[in-house]
N, C-alpha and C. Protein backbone atom coordinates (compact mmCIF):
# COMPACT_ATOMS: atom_id res chain seq x y z
N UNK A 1 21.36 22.93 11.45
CA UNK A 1 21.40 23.49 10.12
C UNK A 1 20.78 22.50 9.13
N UNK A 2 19.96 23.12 7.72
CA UNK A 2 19.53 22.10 7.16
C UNK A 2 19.83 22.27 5.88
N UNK A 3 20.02 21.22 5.27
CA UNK A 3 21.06 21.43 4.00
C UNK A 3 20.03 20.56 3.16
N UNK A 4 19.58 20.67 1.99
CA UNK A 4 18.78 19.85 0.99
C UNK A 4 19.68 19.60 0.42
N UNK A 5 19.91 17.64 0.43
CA UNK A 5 20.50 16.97 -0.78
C UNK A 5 20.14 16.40 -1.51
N UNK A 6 18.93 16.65 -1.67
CA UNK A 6 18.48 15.57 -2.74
C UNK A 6 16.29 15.77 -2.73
N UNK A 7 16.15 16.52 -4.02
CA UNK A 7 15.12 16.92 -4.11
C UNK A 7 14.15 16.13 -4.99
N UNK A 8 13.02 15.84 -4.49
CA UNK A 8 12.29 14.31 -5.44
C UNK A 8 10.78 15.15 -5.88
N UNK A 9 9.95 13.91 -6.07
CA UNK A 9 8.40 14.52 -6.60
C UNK A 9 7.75 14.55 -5.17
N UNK A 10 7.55 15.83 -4.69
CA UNK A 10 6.84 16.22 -3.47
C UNK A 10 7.61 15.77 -2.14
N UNK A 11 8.92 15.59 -2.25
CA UNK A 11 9.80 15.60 -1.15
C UNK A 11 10.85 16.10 -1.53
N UNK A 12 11.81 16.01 -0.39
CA UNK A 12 13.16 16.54 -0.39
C UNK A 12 14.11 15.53 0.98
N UNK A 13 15.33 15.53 1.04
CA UNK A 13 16.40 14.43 2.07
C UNK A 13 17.10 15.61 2.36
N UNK A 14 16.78 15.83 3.45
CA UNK A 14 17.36 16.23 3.85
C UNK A 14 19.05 16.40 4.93
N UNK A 15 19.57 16.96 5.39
CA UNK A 15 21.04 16.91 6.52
C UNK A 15 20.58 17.68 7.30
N UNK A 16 20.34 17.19 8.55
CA UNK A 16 19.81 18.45 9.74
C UNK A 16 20.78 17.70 10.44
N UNK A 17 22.01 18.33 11.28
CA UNK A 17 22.24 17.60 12.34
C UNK A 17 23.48 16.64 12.17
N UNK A 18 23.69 16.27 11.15
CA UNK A 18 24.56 15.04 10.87
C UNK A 18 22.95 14.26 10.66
N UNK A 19 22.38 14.01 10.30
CA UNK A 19 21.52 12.66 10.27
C UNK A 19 20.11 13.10 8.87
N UNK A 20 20.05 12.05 8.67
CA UNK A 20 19.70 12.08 7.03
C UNK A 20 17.91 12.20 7.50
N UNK A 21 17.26 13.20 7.17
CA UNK A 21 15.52 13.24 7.43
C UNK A 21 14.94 13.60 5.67
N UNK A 22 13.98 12.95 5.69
CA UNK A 22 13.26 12.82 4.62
C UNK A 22 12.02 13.89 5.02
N UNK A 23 11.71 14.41 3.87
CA UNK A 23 10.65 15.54 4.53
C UNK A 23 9.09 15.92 3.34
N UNK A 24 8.00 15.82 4.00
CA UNK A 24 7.19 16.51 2.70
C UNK A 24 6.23 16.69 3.48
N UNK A 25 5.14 17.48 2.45
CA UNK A 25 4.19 17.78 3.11
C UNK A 25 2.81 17.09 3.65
N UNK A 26 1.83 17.46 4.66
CA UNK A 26 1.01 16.06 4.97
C UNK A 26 0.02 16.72 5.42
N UNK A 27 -1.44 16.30 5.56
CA UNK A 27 -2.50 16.95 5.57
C UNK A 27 -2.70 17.77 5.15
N UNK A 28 -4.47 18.26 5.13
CA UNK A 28 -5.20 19.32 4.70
C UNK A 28 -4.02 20.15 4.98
N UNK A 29 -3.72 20.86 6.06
CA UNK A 29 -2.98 21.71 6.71
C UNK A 29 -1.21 21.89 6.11
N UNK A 30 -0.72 21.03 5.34
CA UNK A 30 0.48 20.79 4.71
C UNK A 30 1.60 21.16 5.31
N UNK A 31 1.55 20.34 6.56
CA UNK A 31 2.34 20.83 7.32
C UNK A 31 3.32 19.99 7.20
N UNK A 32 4.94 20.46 7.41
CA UNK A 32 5.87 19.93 6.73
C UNK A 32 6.29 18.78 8.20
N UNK A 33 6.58 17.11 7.39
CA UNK A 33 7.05 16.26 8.43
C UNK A 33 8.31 15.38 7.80
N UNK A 34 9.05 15.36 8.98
CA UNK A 34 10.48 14.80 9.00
C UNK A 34 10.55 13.27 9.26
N UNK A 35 11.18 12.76 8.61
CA UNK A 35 11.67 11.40 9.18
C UNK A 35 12.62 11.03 8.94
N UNK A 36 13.56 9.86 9.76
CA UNK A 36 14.84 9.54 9.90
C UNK A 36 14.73 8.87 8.71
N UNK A 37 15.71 8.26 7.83
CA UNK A 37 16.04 8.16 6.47
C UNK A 37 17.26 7.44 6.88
N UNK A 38 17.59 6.12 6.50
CA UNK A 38 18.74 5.16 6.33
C UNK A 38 19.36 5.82 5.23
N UNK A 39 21.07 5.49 5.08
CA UNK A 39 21.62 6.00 3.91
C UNK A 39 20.96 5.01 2.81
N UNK A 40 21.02 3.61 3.46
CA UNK A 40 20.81 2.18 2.34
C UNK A 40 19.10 3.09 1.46
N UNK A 41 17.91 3.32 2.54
CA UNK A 41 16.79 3.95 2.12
C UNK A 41 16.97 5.30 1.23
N UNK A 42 17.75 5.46 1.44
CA UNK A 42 18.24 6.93 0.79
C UNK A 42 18.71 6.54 -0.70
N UNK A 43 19.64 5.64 -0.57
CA UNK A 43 19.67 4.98 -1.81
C UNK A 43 18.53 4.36 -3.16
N UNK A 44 18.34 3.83 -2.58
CA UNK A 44 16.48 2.96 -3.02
C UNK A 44 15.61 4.21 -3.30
N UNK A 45 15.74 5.08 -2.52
CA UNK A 45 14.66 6.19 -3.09
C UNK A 45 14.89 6.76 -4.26
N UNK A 46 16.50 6.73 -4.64
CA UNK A 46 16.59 7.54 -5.85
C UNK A 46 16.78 6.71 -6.77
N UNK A 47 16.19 5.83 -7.24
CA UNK A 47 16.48 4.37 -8.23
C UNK A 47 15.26 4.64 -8.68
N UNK A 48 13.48 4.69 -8.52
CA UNK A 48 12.57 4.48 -9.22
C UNK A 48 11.19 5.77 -8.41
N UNK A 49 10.33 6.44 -9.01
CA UNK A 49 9.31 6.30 -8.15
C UNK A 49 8.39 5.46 -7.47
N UNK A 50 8.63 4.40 -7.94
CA UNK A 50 7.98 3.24 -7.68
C UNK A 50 9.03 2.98 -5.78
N UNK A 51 9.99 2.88 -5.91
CA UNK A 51 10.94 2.88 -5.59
C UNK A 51 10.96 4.45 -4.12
N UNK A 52 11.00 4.96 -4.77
CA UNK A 52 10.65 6.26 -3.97
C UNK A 52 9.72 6.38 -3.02
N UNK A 53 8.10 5.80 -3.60
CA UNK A 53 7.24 5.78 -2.77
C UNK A 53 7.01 4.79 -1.84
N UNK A 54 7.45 3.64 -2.05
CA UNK A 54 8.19 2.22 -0.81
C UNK A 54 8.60 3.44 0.10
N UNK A 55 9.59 4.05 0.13
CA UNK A 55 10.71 4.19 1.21
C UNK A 55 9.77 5.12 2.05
N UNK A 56 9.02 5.83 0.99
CA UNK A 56 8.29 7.05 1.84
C UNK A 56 7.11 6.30 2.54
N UNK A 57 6.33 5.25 2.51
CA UNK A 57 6.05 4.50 2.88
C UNK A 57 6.48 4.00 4.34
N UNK A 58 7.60 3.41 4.26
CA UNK A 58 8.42 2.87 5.33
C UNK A 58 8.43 3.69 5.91
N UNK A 59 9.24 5.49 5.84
CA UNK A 59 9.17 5.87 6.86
C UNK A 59 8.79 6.66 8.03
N UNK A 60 7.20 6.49 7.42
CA UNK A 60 5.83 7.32 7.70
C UNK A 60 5.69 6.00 8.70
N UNK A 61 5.18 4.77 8.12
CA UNK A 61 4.77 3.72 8.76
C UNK A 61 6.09 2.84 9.61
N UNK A 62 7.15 2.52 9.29
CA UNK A 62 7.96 1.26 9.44
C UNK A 62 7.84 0.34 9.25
N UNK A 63 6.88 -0.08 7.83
CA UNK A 63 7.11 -1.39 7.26
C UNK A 63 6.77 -0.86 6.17
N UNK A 64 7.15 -2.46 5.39
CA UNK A 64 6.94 -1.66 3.80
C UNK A 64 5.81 -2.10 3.19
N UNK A 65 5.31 -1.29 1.94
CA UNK A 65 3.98 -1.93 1.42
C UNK A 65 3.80 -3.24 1.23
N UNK A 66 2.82 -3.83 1.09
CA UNK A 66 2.21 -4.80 0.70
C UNK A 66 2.70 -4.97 -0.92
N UNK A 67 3.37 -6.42 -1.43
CA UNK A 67 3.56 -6.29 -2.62
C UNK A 67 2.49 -6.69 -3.80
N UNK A 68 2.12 -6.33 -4.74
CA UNK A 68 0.88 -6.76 -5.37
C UNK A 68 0.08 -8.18 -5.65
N UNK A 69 1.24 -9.44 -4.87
CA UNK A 69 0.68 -10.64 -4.88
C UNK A 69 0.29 -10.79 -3.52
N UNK A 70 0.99 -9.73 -2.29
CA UNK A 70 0.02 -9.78 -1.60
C UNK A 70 -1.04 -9.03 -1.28
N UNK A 71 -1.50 -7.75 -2.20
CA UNK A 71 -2.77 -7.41 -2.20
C UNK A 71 -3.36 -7.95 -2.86
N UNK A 72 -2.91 -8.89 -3.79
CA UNK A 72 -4.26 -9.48 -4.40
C UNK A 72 -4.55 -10.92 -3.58
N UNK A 73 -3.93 -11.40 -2.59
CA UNK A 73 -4.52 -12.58 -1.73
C UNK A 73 -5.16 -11.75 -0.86
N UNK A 74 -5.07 -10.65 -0.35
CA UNK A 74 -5.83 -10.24 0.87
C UNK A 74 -6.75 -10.03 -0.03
N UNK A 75 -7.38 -9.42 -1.27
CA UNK A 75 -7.83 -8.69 -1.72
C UNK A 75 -9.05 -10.35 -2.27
N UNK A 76 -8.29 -11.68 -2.11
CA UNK A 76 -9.21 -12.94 -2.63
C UNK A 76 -9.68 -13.54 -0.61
N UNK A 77 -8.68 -13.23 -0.05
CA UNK A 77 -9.07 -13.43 1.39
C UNK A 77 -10.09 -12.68 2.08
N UNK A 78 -10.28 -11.83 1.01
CA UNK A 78 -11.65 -10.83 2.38
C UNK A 78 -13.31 -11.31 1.23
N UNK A 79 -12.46 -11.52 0.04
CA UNK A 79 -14.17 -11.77 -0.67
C UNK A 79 -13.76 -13.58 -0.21
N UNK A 80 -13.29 -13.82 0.34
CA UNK A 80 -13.82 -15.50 0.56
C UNK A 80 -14.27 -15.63 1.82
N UNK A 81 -13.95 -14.20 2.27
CA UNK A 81 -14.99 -14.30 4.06
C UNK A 81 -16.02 -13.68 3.60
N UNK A 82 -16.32 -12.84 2.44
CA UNK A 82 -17.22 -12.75 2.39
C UNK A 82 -18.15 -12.85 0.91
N UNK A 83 -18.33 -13.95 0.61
CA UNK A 83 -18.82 -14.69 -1.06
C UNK A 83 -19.49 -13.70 -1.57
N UNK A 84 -20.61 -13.18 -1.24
CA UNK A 84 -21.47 -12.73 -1.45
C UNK A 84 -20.87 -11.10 -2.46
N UNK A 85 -20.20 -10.63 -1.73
CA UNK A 85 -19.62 -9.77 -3.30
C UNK A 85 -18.85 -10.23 -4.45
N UNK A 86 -19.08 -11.36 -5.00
CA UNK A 86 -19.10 -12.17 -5.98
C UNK A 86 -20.15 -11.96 -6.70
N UNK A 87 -21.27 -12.02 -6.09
CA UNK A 87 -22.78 -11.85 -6.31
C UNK A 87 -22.97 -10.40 -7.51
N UNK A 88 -22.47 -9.51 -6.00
CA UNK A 88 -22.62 -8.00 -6.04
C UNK A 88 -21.98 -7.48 -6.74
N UNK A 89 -20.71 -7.53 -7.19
CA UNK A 89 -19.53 -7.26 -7.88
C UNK A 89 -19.38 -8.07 -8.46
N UNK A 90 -19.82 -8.84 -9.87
CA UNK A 90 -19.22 -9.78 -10.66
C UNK A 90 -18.07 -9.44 -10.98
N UNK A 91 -17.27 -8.37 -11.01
CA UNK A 91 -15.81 -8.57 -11.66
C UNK A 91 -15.02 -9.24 -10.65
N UNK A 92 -15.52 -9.30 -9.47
CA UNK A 92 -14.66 -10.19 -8.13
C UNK A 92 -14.34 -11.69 -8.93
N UNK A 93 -15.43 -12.03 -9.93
CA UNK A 93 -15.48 -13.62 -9.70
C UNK A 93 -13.53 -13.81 -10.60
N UNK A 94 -13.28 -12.42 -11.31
CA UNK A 94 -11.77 -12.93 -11.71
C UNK A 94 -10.71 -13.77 -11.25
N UNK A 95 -10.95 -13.18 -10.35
CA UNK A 95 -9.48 -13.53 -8.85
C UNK A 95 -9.39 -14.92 -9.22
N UNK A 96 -10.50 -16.09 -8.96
CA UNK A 96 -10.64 -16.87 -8.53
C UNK A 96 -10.63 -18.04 -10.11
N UNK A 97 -9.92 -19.39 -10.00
CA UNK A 97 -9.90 -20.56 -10.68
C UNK A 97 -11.63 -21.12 -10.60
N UNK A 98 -11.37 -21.47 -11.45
CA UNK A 98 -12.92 -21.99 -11.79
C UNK A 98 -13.74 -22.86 -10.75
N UNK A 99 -12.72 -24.19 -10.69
CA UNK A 99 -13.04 -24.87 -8.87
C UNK A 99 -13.50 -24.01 -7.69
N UNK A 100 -12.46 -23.36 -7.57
CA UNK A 100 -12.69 -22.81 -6.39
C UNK A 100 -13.93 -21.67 -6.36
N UNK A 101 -14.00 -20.79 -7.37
CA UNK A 101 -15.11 -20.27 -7.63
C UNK A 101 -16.53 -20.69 -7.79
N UNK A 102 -16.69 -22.07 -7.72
CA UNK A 102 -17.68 -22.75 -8.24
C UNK A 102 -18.01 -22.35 -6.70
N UNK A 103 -17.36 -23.04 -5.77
CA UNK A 103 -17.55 -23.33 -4.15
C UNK A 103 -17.74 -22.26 -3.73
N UNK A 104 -17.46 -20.99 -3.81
CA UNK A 104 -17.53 -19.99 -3.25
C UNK A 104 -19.05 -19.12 -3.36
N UNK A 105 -19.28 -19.44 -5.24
CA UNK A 105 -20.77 -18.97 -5.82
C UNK A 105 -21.47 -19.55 -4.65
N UNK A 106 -21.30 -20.93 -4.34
CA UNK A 106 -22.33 -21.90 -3.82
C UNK A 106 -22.36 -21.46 -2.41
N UNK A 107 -21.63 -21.12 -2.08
CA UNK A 107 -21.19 -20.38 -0.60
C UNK A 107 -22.48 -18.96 -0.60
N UNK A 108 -21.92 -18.03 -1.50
CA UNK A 108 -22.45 -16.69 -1.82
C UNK A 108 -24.03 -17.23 -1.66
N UNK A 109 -24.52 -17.66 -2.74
CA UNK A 109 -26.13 -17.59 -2.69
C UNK A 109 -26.83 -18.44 -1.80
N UNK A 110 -26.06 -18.93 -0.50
CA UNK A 110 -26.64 -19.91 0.63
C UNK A 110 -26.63 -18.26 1.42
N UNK A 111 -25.63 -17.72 1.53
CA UNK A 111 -25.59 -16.69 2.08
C UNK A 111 -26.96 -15.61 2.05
N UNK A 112 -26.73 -15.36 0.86
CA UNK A 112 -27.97 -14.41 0.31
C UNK A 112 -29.48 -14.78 0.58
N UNK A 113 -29.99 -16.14 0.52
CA UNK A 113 -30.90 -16.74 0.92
C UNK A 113 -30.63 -16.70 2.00
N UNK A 114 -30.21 -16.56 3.00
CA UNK A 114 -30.16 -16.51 4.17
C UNK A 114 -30.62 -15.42 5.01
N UNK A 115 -29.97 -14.15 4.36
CA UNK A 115 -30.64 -12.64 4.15
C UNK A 115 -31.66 -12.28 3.68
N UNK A 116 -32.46 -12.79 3.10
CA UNK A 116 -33.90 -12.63 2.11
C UNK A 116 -34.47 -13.39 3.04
């Protein structure tokens, strides 16, 4: 039997069973998918959307997002493997302290000459 307790922005928590499933819709096709739901997660979901979309997160995937200091190191870790969109993308050169940016420019256009 399924009992809706608790209805959010584009989901719903459901009681099927004795056991708590989180549910919404997914693909082109919007086909409706279930997942197991902690009470503690159940909790946390109804505190923020911010908050909400973590949990829905978690329990699509089983881990939780990336928090924004660490997308912005992956996000300085993939332009330092690769300098050269520094070049291409000047708003990249933000991320980066002036030192270290200096080294990286110098990095980038050894690169680019390298390609030409």
């Amino acid at each position: 039997m399924k009992n809706i307790i608790y209805q959010g922005n584009g989901f719903a928590v459901l009681e099927i069973d004795g056991q708590l499933k989180v549910s919404w819709a997914e693909g082109l096709s919007g086909k409706i998918a279930y997942y197991d739901i902690s009470e503690e997660n159940f909790e946390k979901l109804k505190k923020s959307e911010k908050d909400a979309n973590d949990v829905l997160f978690f329990c699509k995937n089983g881990e939780w997002p990336l928090s924004e200091d660490e997308e912005l190191e992956n996000t300085k870790n993939f332009i330092r493997k690769h300098p050269v969109l520094l070049l291409t993308v000047p708003e990249n050169q933000g991320y980066f302290d002036k030192e270290e940016l200096e080294v990286l420019l110098k990095q980038a256009k050894e690169k680019q000459m390298e390609m030409n």
